[in-house]
C-alpha atoms as a PDB file:
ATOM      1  CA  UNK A   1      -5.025  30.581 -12.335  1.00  0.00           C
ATOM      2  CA  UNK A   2      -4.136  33.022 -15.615  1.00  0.00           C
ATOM      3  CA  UNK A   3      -3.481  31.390 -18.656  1.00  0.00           C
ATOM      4  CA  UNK A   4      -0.032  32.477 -18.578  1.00  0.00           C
ATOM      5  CA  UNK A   5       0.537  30.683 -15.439  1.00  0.00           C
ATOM      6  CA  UNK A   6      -0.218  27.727 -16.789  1.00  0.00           C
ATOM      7  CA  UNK A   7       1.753  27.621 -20.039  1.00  0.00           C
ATOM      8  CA  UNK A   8       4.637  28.227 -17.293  1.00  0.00           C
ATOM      9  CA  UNK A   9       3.785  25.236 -15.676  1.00  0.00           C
ATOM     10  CA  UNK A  10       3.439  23.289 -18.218  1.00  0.00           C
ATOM     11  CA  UNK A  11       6.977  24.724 -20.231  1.00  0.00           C
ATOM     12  CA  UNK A  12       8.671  24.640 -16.476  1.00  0.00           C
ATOM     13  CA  UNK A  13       7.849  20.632 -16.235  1.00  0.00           C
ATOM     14  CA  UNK A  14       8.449  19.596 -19.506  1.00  0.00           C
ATOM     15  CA  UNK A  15      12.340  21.101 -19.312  1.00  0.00           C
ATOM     16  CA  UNK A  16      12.608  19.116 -16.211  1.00  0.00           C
ATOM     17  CA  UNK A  17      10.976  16.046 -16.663  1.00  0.00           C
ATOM     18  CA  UNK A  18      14.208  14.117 -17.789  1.00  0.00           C
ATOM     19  CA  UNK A  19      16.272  15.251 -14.639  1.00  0.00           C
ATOM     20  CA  UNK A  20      13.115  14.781 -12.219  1.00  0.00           C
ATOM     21  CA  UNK A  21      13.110  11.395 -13.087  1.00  0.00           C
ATOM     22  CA  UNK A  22      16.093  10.564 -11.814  1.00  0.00           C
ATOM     23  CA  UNK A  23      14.916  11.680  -8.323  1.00  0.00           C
ATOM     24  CA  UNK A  24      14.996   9.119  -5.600  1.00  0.00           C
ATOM     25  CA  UNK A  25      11.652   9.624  -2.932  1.00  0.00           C
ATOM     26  CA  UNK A  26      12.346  10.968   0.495  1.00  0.00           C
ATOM     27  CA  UNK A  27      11.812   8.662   3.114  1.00  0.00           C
ATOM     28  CA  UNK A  28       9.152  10.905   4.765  1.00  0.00           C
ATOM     29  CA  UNK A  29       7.125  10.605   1.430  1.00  0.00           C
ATOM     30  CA  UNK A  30       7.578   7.105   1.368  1.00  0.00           C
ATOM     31  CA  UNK A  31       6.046   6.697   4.386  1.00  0.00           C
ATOM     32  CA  UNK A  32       2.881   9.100   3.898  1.00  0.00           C
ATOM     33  CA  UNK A  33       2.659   7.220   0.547  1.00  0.00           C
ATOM     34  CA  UNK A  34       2.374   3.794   2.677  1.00  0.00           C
ATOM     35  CA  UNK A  35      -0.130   5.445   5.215  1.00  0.00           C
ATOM     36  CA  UNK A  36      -2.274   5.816   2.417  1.00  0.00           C
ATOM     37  CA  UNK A  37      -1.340   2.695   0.724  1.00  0.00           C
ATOM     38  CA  UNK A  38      -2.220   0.150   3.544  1.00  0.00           C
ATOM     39  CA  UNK A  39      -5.217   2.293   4.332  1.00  0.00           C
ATOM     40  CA  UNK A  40      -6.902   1.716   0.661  1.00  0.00           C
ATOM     41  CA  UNK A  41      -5.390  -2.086   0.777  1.00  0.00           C
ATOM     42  CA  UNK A  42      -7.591  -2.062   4.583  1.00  0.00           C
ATOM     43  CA  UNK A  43     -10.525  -0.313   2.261  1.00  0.00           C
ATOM     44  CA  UNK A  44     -10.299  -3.087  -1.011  1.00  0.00           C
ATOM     45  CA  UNK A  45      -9.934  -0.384  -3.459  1.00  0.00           C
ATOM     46  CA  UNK A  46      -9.085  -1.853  -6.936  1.00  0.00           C
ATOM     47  CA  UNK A  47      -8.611   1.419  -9.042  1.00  0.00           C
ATOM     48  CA  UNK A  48      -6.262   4.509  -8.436  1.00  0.00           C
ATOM     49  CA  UNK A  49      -5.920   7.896 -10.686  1.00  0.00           C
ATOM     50  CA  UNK A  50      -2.651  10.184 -10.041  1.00  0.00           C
ATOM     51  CA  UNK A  51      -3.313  13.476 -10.855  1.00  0.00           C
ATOM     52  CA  UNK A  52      -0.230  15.412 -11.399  1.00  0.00           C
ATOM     53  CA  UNK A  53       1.411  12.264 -11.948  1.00  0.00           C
ATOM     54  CA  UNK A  54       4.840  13.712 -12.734  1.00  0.00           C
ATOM     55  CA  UNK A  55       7.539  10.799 -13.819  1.00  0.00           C
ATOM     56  CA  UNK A  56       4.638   8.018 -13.071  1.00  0.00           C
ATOM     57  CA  UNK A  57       6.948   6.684  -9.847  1.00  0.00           C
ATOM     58  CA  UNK A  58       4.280   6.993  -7.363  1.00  0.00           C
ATOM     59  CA  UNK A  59       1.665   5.211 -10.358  1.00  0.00           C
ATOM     60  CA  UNK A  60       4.259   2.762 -11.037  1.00  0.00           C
ATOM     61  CA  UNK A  61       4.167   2.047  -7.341  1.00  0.00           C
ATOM     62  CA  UNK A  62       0.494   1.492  -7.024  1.00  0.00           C
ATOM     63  CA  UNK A  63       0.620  -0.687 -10.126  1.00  0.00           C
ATOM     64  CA  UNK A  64       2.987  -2.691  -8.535  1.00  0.00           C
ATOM     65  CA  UNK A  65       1.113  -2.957  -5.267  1.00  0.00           C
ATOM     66  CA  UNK A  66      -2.097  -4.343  -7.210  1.00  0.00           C
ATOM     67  CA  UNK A  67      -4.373  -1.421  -8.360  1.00  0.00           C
ATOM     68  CA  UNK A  68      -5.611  -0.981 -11.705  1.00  0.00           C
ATOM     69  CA  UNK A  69      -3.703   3.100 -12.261  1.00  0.00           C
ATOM     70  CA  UNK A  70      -4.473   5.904 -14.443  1.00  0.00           C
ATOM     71  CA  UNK A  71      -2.114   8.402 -14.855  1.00  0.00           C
ATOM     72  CA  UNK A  72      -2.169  11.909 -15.520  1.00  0.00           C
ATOM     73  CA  UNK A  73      -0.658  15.766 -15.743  1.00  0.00           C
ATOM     74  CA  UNK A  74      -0.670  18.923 -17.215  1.00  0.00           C
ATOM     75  CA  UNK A  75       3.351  18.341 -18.962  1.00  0.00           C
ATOM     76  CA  UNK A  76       3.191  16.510 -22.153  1.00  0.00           C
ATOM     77  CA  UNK A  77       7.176  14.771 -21.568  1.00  0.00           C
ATOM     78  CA  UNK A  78       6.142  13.756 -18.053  1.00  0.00           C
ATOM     79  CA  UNK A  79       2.509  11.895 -19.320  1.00  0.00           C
ATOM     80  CA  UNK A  80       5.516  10.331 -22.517  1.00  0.00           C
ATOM     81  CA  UNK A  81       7.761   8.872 -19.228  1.00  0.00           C
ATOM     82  CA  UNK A  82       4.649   7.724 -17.225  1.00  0.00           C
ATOM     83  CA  UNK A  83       4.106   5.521 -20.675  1.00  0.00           C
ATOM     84  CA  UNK A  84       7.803   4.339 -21.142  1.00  0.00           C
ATOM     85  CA  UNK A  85       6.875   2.767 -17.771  1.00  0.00           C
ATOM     86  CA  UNK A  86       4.219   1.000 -19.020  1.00  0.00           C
ATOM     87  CA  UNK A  87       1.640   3.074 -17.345  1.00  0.00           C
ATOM     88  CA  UNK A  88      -1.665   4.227 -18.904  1.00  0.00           C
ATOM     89  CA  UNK A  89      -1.565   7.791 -18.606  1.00  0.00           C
ATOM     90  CA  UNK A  90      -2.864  11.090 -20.209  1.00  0.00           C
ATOM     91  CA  UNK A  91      -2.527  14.671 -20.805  1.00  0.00           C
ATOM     92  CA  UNK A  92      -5.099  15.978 -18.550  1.00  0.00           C
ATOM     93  CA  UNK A  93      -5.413  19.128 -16.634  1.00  0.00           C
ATOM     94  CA  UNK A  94      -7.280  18.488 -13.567  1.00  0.00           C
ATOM     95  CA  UNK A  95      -9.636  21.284 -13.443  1.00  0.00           C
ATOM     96  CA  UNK A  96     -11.237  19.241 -16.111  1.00  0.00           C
ATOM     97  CA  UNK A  97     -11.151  15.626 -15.384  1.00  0.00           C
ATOM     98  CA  UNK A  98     -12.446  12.987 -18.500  1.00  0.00           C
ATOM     99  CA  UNK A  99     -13.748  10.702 -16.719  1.00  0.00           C
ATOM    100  CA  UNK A 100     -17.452   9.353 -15.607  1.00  0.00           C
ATOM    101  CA  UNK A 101     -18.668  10.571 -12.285  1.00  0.00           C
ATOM    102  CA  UNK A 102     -18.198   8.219  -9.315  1.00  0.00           C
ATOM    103  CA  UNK A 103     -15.389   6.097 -11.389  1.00  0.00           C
ATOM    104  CA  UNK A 104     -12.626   5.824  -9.210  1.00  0.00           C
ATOM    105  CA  UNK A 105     -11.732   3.907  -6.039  1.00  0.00           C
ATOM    106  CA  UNK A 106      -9.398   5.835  -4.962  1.00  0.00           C
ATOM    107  CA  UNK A 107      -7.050   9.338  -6.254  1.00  0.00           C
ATOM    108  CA  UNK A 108      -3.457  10.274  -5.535  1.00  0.00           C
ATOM    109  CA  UNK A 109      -2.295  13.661  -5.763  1.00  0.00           C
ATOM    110  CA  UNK A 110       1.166  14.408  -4.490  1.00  0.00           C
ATOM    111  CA  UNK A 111       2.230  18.236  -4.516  1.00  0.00           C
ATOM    112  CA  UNK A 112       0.335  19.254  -8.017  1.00  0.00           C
ATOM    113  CA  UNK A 113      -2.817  20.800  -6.051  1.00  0.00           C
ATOM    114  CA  UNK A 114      -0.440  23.742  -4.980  1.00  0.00           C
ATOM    115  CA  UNK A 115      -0.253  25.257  -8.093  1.00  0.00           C
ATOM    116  CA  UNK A 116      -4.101  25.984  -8.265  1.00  0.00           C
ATOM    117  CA  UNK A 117      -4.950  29.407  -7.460  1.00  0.00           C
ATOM    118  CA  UNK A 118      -7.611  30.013  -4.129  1.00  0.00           C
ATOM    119  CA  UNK A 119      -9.777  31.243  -6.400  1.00  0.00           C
ATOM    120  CA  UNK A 120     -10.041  27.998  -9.057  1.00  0.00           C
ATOM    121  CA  UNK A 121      -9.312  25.330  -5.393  1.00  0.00           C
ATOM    122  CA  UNK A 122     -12.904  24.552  -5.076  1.00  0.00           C
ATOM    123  CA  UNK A 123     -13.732  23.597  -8.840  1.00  0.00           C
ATOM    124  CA  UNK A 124     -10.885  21.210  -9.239  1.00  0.00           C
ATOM    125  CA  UNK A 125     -11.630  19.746  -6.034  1.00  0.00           C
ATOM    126  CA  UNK A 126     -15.354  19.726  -6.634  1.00  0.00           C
ATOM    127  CA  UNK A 127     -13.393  17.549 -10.080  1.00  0.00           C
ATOM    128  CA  UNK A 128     -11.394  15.407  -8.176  1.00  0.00           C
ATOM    129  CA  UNK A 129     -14.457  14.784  -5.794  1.00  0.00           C
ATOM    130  CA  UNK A 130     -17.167  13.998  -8.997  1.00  0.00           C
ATOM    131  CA  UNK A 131     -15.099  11.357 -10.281  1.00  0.00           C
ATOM    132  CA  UNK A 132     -14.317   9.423  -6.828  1.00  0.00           C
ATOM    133  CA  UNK A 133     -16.815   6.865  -5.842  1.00  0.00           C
ATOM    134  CA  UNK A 134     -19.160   7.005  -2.698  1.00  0.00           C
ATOM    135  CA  UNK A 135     -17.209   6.538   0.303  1.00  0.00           C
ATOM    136  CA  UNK A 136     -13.641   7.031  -1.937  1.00  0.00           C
ATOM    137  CA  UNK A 137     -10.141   8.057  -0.774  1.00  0.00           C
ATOM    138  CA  UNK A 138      -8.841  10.809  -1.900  1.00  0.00           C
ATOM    139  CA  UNK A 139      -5.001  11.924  -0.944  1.00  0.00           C
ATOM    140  CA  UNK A 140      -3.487  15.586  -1.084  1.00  0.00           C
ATOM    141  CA  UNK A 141      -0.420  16.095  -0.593  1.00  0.00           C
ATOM    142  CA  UNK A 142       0.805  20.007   0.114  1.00  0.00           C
ATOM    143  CA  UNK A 143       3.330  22.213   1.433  1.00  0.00           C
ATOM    144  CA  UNK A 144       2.059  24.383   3.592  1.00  0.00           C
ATOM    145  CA  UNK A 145       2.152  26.324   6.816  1.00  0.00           C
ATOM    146  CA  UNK A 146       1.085  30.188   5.949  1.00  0.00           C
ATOM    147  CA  UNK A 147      -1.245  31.499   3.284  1.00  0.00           C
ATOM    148  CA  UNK A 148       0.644  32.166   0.480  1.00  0.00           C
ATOM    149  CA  UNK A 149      -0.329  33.112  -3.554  1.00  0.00           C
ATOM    150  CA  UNK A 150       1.527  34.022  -6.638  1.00  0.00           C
ATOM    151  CA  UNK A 151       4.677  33.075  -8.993  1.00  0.00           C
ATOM    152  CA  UNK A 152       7.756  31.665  -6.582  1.00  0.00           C
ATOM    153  CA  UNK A 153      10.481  34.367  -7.206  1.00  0.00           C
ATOM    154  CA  UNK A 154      13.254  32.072  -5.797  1.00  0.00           C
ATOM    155  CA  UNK A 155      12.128  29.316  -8.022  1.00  0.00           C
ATOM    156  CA  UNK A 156      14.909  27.737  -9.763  1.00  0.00           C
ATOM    157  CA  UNK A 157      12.514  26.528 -12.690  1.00  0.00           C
ATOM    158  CA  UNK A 158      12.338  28.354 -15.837  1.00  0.00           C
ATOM    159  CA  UNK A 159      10.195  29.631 -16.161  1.00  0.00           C
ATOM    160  CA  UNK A 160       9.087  30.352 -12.474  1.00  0.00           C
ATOM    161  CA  UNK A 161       6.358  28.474 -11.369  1.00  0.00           C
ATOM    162  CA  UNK A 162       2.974  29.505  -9.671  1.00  0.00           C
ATOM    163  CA  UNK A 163       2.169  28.382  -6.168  1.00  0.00           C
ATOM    164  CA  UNK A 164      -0.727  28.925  -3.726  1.00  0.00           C
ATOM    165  CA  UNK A 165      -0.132  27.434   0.245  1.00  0.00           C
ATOM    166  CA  UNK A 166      -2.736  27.398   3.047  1.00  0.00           C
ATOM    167  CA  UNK A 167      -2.026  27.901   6.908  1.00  0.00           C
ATOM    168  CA  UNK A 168      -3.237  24.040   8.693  1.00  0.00           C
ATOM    169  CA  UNK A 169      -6.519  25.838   9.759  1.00  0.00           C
ATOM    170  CA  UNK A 170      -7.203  27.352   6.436  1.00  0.00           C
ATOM    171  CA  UNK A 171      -6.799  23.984   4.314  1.00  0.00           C
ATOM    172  CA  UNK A 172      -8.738  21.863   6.714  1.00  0.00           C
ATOM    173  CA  UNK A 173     -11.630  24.481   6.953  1.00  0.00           C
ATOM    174  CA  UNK A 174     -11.452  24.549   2.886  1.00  0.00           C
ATOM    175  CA  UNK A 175     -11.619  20.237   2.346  1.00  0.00           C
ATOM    176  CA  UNK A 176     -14.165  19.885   4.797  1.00  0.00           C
ATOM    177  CA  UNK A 177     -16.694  21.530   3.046  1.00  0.00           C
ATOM    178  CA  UNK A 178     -16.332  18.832   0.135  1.00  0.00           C
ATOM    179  CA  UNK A 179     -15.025  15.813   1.757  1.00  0.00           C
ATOM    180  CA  UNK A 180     -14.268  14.066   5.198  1.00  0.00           C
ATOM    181  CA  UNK A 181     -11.123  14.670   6.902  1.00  0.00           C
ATOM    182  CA  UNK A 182      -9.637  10.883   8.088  1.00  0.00           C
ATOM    183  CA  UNK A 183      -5.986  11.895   8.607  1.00  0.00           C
ATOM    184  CA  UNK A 184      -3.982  15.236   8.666  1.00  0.00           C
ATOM    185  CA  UNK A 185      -0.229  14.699   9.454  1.00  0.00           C
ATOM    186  CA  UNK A 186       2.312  17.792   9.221  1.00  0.00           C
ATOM    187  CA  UNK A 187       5.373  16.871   8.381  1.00  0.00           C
ATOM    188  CA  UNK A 188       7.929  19.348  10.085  1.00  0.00           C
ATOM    189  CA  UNK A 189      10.445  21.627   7.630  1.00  0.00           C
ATOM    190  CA  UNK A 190      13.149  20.310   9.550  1.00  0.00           C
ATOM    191  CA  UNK A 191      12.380  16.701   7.977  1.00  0.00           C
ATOM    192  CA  UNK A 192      10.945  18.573   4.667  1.00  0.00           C
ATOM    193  CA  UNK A 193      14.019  21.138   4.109  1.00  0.00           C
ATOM    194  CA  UNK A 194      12.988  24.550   3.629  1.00  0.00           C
ATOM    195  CA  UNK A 195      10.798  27.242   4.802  1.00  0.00           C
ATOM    196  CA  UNK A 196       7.463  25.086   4.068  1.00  0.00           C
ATOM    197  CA  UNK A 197       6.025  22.215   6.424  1.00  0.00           C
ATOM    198  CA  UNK A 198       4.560  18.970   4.367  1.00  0.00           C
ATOM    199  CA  UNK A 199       0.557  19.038   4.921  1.00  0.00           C
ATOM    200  CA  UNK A 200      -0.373  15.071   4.097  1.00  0.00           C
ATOM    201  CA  UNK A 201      -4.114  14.380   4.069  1.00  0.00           C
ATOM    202  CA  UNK A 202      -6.478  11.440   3.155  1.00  0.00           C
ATOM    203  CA  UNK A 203     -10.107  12.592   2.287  1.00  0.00           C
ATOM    204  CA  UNK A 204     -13.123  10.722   2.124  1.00  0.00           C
ATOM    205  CA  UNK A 205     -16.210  11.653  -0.578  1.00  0.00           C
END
């Protein structure tokens, strides 16, 4: 991703971050997010990093649930309302992730991967993948449903953001050459809203 698409990001998310956290969660996140809950409960994982943590709800959630969280993202105000939580969380882009190789349990990342370009895909999830332990769980969570690249021009963001989608074929053929596929689940626009289906993954290093 350019430089410039970046700074967008990051300016986009830190207008918003007030008004996103008064978002409620869909129910068909909720229930993706408890797939992947009672699967690392099942598994006895003890830590969790967010990576494009946004407003910290899904963290907060974790917390609650009994796993040691660490939050992060790219937008400064979001990372300052992940900490009004009571959340330990960072500034942290995650094409460079600073932490120790094979540190985490288990990662959460909830529409944030979609704004990495196809070209830079493979070194933050070659990241995301260094810093899980052996045998970790990893979740992605995309839209997706063609291949897509480049700044949203119907965005409603200022500025507009960057976004990069994959057809179901194209993403699955891309993660399995890092990690093991243990659950792909498309949730259908008509649920989602929109012209994008809801790609929900767990991964296994």
């Amino acid at each position: 991703m350019k430089a410039s698409d970046e700074k967008n990001i990051i300016e986009s998310y830190n207008k918003k971050a007030i008004e996103r956290d008064t978002y409620s969660l869909q129910d068909w996140k909720v229930k993706e997010r408890d797939v992947f809950l009672n699967k690392i409960k099942k598994e006895k994982c003890g830590s969790l990093l967010e990576i494009g943590a946004g407003t910290g709800k899904d963290s907060l959630y974790f917390k609650e649930q009994g796993l040691n969280t660490i939050s992060t993202d790219i937008s400064p105000e979001m990372v300052k309302l992940c900490k009004e939580k009571g959340l330990s969380a960072k500034v942290m882009n995650f094409s460079s992730i600073d932490f120790p190789n094979n540190h985490f349990d288990s990662i959460w990342a909830l529409n944030c991967l979609l704004h990495v370009s196809k070209e830079d895909i493979k070194g933050a999830l070659n990241e995301i993948k260094r810093v899980l332990k052996p045998s970790g769980l990893f979740y992605m969570g995309v839209y997706g449903g063609e291949n897509y690249e480049g700044i949203w021009e119907g965005d409603s963001y200022t500025p507009k953001r960057f976004f990069s989608f994959y057809e179901d074929e194209s993403i699955k053929q891309l993660l399995s050459e890092l990690f093991s596929i243990d659950y792909f689940n498309v949730v259908p626009n008509e649920i989602v809203g929109g012209k994008y289906h809801f790609q929900s993954i767990i991964l296994r290093k």
